[in-house]
Protein backbone atom coordinates (compact mmCIF):
# COMPACT_ATOMS: atom_id res chain seq x y z
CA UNK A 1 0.00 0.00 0.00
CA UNK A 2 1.73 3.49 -0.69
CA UNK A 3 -0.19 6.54 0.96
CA UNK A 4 1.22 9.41 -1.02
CA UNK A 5 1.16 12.61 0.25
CA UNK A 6 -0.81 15.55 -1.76
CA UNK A 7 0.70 18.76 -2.78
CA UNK A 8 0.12 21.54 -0.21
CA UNK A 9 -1.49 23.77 -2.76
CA UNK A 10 -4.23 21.10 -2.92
CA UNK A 11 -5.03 21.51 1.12
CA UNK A 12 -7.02 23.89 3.31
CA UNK A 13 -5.26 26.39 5.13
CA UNK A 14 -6.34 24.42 8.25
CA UNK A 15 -5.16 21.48 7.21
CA UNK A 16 -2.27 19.94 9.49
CA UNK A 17 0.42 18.11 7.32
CA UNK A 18 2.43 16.62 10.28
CA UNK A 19 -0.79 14.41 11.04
CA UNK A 20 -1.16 13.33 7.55
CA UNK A 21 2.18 12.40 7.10
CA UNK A 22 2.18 10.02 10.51
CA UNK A 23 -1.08 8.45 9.58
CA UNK A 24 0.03 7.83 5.81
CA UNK A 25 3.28 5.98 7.73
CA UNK A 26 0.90 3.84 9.51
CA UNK A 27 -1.39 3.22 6.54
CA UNK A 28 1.80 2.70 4.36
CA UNK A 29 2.19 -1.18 6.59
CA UNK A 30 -0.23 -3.99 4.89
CA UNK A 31 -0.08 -7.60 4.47
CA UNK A 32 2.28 -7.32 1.32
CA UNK A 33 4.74 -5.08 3.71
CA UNK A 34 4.10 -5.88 7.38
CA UNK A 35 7.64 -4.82 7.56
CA UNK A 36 9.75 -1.77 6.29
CA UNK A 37 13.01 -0.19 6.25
CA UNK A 38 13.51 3.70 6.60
CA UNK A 39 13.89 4.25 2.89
CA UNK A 40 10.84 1.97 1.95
CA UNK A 41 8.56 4.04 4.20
CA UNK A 42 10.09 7.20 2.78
CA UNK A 43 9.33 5.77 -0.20
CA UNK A 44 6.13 4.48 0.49
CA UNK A 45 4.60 7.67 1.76
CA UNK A 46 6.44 10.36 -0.33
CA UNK A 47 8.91 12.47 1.93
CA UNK A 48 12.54 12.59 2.49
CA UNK A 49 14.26 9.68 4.35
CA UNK A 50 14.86 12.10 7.40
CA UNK A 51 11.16 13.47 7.68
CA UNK A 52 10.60 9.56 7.46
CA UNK A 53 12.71 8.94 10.22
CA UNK A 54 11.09 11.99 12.56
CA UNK A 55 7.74 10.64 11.97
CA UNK A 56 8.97 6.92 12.40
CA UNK A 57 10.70 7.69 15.91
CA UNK A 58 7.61 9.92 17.16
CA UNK A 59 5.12 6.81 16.50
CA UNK A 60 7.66 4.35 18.48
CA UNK A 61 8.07 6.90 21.21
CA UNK A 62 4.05 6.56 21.41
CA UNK A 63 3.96 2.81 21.00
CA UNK A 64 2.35 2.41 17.51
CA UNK A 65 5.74 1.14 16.19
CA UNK A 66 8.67 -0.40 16.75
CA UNK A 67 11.76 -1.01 15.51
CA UNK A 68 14.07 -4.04 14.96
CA UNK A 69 17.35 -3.36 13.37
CA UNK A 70 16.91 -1.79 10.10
CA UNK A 71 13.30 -2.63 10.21
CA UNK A 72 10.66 -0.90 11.43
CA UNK A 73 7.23 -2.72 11.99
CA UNK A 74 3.17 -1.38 13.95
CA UNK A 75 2.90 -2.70 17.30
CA UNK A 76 -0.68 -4.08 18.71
CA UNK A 77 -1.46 -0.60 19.91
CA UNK A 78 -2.50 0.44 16.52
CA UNK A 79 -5.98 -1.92 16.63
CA UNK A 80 -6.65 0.58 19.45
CA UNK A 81 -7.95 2.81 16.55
CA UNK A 82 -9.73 0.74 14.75
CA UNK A 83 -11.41 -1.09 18.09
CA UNK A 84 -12.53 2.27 19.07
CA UNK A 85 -14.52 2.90 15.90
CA UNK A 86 -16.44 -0.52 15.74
CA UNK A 87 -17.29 0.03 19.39
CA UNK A 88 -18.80 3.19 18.34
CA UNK A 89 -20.87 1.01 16.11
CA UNK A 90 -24.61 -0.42 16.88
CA UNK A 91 -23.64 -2.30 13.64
CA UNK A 92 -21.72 -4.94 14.28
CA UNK A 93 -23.17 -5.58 17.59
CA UNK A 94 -26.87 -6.03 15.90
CA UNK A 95 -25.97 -7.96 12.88
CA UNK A 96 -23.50 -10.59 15.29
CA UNK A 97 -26.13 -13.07 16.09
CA UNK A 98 -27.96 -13.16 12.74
CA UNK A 99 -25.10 -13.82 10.44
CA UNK A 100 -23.94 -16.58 13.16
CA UNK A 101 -27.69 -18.02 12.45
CA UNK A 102 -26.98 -17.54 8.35
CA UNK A 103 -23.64 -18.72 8.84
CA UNK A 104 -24.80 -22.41 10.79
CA UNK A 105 -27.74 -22.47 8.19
CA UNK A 106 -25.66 -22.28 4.67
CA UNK A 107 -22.37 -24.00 6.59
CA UNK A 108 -20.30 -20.79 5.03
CA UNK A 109 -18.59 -17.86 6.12
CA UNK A 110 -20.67 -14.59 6.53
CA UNK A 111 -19.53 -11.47 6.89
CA UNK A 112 -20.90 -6.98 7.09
CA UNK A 113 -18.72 -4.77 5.62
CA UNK A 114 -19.26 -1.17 5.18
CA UNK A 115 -17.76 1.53 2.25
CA UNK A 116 -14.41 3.46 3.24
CA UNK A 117 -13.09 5.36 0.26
CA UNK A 118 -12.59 3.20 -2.71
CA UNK A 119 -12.47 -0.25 -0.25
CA UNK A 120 -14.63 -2.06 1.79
CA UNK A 121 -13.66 -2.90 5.48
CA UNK A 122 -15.14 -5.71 7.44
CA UNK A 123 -16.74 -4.64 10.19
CA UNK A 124 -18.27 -8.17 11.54
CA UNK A 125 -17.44 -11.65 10.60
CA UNK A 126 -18.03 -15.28 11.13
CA UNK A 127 -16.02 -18.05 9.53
CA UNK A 128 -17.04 -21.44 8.44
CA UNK A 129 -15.14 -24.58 9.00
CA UNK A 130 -14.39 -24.43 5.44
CA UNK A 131 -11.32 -22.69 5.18
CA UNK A 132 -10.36 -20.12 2.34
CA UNK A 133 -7.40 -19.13 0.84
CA UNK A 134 -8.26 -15.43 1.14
CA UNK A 135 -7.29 -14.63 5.00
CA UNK A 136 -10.16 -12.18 5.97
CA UNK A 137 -10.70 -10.61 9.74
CA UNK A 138 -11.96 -7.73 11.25
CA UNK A 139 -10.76 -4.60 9.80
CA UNK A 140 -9.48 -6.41 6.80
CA UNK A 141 -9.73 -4.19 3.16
CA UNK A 142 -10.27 -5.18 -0.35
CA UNK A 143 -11.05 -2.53 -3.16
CA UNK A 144 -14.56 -2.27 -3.71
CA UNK A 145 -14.83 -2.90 -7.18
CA UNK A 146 -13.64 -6.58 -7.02
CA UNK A 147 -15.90 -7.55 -4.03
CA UNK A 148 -19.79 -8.48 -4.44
CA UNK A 149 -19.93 -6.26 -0.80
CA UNK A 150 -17.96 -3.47 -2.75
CA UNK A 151 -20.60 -3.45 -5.83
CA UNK A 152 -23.38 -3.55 -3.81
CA UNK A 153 -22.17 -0.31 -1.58
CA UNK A 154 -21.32 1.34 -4.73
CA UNK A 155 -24.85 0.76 -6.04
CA UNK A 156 -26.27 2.51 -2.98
CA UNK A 157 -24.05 5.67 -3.75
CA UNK A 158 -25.78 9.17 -4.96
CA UNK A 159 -24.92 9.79 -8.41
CA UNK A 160 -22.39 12.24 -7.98
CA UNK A 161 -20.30 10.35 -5.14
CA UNK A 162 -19.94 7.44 -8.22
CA UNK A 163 -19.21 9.23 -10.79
CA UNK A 164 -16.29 10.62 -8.20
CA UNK A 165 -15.42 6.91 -7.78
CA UNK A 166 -15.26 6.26 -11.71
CA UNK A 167 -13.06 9.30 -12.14
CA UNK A 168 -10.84 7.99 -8.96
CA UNK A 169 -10.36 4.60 -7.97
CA UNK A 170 -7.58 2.69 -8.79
CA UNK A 171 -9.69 0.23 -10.67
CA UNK A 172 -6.93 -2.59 -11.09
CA UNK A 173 -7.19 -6.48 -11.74
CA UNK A 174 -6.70 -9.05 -8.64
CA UNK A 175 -7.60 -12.00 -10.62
CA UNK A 176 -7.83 -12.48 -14.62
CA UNK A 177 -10.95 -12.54 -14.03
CA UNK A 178 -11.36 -9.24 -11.85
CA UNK A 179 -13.77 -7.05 -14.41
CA UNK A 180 -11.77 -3.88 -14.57
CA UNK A 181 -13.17 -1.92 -17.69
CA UNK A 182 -15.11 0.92 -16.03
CA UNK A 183 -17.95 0.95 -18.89
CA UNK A 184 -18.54 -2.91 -18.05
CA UNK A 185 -18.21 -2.40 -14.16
CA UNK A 186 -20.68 0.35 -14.50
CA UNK A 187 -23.09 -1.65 -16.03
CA UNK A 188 -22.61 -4.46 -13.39
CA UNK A 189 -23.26 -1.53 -10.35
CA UNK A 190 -26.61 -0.51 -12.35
CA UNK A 191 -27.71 -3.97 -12.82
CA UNK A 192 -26.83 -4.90 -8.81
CA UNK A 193 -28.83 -1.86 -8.10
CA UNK A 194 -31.93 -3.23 -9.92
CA UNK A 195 -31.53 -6.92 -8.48
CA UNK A 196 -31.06 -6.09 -5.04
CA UNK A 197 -27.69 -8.49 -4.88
CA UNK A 198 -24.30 -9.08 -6.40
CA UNK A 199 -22.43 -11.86 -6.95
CA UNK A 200 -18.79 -12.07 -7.35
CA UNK A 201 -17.06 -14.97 -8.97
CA UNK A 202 -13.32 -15.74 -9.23
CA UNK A 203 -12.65 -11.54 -9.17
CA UNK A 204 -10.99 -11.50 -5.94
CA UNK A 205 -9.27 -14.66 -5.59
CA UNK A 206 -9.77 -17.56 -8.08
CA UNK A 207 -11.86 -20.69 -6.74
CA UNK A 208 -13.76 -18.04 -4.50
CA UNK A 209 -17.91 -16.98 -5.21
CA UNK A 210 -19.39 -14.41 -3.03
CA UNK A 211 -22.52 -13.20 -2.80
CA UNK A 212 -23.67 -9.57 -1.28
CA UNK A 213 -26.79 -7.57 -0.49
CA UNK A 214 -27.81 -4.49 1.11
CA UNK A 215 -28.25 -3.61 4.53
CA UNK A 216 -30.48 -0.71 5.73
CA UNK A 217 -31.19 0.99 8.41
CA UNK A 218 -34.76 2.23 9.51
CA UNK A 219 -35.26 4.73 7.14
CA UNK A 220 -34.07 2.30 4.62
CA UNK A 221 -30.61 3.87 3.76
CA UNK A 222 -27.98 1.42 3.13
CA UNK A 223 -25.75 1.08 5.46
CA UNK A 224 -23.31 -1.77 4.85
CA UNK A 225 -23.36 -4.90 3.00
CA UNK A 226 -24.17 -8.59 4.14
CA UNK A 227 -21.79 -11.21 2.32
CA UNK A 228 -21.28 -14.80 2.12
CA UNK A 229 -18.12 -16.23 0.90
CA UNK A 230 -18.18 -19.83 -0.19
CA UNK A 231 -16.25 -22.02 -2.55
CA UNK A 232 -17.24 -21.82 -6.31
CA UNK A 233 -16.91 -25.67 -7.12
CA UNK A 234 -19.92 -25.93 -4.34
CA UNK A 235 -22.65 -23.94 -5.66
CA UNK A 236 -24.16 -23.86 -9.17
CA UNK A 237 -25.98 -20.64 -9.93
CA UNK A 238 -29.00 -21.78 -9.43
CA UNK A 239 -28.21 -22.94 -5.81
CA UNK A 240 -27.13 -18.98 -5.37
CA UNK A 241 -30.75 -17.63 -6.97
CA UNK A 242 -32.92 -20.55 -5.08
CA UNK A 243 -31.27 -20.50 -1.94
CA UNK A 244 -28.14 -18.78 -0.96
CA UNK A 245 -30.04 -14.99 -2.17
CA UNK A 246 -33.38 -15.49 -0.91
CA UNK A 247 -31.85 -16.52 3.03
CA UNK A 248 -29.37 -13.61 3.08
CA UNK A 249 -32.26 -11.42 2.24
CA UNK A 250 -34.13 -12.93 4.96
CA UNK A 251 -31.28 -12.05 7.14
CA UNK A 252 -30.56 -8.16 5.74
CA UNK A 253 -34.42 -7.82 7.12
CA UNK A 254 -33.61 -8.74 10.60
CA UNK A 255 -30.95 -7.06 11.03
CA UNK A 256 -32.49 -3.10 10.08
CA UNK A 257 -31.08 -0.97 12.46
């Protein structure tokens, strides 16, 4: 993950730099680089190796990193952040018990995930005993467009906020099968938005289906999306229109908030 920083003619007069640049350091660790040197993150984030190195030696001094010879890597104390938010949440603490009901009935893993900037992040899970290859926990991100969760949040956004995400995202293939042409995806969003699901197969990780639909609140604003992973071998499509669809609809109902 690199977490450039923007020019300071693009910013608000308010806007405070040396916070940017220590969060971008944090965001700039990720499964492909749960380690990094001094020049990576320097690299990584877009600043001079000895601005890397202030911001590097503030966040150890505070316990979010720590260092290990040339290495520098996030201590525990960084889930403190992201704890504190989905404690915040009436969310995950709702949908918990019906996706563990969905989850026993189809014998798969079922998940909530809500839209943050061009990715989704899981904000409730519960795994099967069928394992996947795809390691996925709370907190975990994956770029919207490849993800049946992702497609079906996109299809709940205004207008204007996709059309933002069209002229954004880093639309980029996972799989060869992950559909990256922006014309095609587009169609995909506006047909998810008339079916009231998505299905993904294959896109994220190959031998993986998942299937997604909205969650809404009371007012019936979608909130986050309800997913099922499962293996593709396992289900034909009509298996995912008969039963798989119609029982995670059943369980988007009861879990309005």
């Amino acid at each position: 993950m690199t977490a450039e920083i923007a020019p300071d003619d693009q910013r608000p007069a308010w806007f405070v730099q040396s916070l940017e640049r220590g969060l971008s350091v944090l965001q700039c660790f990720d499964d492909a680089h749960p380690a990094r040197t001094l020049t990576e993150v320097a690299g990584a984030v877009g600043v001079t190796r000895a601005t890397a190195r202030r911001l590097l030696l503030t966040l150890a001094e505070l316990g979010f990193v720590r260092q290990d010879g040339r290495r520098f890597t996030l201590t525990p104390r960084v889930m403190n952040l992201g704890f504190t938010f989905l404690s915040g949440m009436d969310l995950p603490r709702l949908a918990e018990p019906h996706i563990e009901t969905l989850a026993r009935q189809l014998g798969e893993t079922t998940s909530v995930a809500i839209l943050d900037g061009f990715d989704i992040v899981y904000v409730a899970r519960v795994p099967s005993s069928r394992m996947l290859r795809v390691v996925i926990t709370l907190g975990t991100r994956f770029p919207a467009h490849a993800t049946s969760s992702g497609r079906v949040l996109l299809a709940a956004l205004p207008e204007s906020e996709l059309e933002r995400y069209f002229a954004d995202a880093p639309i980029e293939a996972l799989t060869p099968r992950t559909l990256v042409d922006r014309d095609a995806l587009r169609a995909e969003i506006d047909r998810v938005r008339a079916a009231g699901w998505s299905e993904v197969v294959d896109e994220l990780d190959v031998g993986m289906r998942a299937a997604a639909v909205p969650l809404r609140n009371s007012n019936g604003t979608v909130v986050a999306a309800l997913n099922t992973s499962l293996h593709a071998r396992n289900y034909t499509d009509t298996d995912m229109v008969q039963t798989v669809i119609p029982a995670m609809h059943d369980t988007a109902a009861r879990i309005r908030t």
